[in-house]
C-alpha atoms as a PDB file:
ATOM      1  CA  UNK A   1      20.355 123.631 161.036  1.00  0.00           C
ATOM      2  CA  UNK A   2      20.929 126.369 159.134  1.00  0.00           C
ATOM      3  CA  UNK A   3      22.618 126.361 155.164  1.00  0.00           C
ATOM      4  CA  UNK A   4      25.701 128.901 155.132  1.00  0.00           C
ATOM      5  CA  UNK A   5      26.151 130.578 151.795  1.00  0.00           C
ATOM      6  CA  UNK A   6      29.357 129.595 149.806  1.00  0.00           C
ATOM      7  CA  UNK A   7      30.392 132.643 147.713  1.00  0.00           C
ATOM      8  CA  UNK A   8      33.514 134.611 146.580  1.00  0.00           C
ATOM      9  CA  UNK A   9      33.670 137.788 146.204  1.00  0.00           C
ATOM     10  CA  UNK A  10      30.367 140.052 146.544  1.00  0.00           C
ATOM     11  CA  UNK A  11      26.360 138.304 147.357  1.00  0.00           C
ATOM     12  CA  UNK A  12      23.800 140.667 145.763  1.00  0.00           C
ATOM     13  CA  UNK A  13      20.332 140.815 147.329  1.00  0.00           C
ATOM     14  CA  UNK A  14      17.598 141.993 144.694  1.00  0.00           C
ATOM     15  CA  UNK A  15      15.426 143.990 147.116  1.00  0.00           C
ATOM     16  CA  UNK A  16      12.766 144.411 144.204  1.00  0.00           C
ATOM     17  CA  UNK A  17      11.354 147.731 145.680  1.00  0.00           C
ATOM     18  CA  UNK A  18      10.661 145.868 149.305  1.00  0.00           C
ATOM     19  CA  UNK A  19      10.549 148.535 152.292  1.00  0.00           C
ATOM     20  CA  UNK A  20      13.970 149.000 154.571  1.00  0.00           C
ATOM     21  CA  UNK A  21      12.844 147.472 157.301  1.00  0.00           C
ATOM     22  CA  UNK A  22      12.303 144.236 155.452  1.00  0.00           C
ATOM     23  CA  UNK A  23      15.492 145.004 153.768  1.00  0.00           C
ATOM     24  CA  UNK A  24      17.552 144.925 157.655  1.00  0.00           C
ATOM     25  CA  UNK A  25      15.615 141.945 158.669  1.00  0.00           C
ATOM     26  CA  UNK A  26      17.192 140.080 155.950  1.00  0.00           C
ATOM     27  CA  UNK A  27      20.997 141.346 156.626  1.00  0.00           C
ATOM     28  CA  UNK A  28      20.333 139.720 159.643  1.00  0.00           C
ATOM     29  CA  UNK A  29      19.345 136.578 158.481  1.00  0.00           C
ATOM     30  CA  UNK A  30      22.452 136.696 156.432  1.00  0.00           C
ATOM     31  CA  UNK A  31      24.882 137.067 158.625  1.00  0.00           C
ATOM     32  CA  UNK A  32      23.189 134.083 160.141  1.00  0.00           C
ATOM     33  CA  UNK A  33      23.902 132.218 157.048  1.00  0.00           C
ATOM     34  CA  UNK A  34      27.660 133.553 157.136  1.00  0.00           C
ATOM     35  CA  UNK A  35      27.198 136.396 154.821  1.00  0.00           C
ATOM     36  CA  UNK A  36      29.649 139.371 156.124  1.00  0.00           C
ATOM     37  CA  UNK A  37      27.847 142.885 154.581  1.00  0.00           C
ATOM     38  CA  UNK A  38      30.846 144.375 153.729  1.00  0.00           C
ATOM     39  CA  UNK A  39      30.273 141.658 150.592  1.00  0.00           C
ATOM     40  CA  UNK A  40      26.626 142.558 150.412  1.00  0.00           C
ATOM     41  CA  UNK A  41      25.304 144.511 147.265  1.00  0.00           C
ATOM     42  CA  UNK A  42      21.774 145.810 147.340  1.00  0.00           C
ATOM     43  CA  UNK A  43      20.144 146.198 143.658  1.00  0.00           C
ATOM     44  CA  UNK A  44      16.847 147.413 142.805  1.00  0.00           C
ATOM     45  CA  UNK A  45      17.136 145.340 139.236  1.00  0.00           C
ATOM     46  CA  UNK A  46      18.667 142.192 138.723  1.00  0.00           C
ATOM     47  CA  UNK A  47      20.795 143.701 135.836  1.00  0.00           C
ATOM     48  CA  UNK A  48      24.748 143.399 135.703  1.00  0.00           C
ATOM     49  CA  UNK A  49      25.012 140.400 137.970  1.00  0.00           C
ATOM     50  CA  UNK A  50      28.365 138.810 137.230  1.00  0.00           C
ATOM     51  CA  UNK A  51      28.320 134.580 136.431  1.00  0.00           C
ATOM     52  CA  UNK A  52      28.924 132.756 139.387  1.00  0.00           C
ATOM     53  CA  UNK A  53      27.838 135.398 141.837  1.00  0.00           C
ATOM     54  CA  UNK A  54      25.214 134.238 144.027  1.00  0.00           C
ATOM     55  CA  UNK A  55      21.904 136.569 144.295  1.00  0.00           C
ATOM     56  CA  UNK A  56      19.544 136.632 146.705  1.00  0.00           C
ATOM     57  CA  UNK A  57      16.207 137.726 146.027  1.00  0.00           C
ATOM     58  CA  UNK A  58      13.852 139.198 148.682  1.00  0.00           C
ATOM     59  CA  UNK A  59      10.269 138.248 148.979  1.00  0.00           C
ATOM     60  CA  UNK A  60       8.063 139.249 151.902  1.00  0.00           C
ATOM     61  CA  UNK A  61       8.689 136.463 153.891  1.00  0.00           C
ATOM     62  CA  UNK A  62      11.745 134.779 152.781  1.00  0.00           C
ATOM     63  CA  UNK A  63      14.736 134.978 150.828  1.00  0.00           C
ATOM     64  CA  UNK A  64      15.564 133.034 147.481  1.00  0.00           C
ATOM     65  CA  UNK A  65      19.150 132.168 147.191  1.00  0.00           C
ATOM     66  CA  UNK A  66      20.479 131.135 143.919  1.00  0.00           C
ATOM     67  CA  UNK A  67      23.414 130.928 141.861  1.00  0.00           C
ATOM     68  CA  UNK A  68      24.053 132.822 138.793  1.00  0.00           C
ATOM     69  CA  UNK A  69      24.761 130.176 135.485  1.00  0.00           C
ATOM     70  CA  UNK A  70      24.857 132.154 132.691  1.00  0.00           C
ATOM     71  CA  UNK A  71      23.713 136.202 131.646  1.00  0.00           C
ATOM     72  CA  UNK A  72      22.482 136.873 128.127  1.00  0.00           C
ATOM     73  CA  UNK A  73      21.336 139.477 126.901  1.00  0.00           C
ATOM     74  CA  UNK A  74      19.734 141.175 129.539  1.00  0.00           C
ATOM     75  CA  UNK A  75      18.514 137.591 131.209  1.00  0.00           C
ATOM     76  CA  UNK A  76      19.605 135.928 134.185  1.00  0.00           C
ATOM     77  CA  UNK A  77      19.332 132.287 134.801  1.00  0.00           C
ATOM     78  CA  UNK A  78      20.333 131.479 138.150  1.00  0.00           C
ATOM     79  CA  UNK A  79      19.000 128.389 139.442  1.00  0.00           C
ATOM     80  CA  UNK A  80      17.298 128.587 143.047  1.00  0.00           C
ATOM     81  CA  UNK A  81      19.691 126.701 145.870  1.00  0.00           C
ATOM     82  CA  UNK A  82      17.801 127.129 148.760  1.00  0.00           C
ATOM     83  CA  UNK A  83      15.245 129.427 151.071  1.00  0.00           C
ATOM     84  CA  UNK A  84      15.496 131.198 153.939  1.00  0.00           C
ATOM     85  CA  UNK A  85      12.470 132.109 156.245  1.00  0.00           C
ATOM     86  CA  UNK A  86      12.477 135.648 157.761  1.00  0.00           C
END
């Protein structure tokens, strides 16, 4: 069974310097979990990340997904929802 991502708006995916082919692997998954990648923003930083946007953030074998509560200051608290292997 596999979790489908509730969002409006855009989903940002902090790539965090990984390589592009890890990068593709997880648009994939994405659009497994009902992600369309015209709503997809790739950032390097997680800096400027709107409240209530959900980020993504990529680690080498899986993705964090969490949802952004509250931005202050240069912080982000976004508590973790779920993984996805990839």
């Amino acid at each position: 069974m596999s979790s489908k991502i509730e969002y409006t708006d855009k989903v940002y995916l902090y790539s965090s310097g990984m390589p592009a082919e890890l990068i593709d692997r997880s648009k994939e998954k994405l659009i497994e979990h009902g992600v369309d990648l015209k709503d997809l923003v790739i950032i390097e930083s997680p800096e400027n990340v709107p409240e209530g946007s959900i980020m993504i953030t990529l680690w080498p074998h899986y993705l964090s997904v969490a949802k952004v509560k509250k931005v202050r200051e240069g912080s982000i608290y976004a508590p973790q929802l779920f993984n996805i292997d990839i």
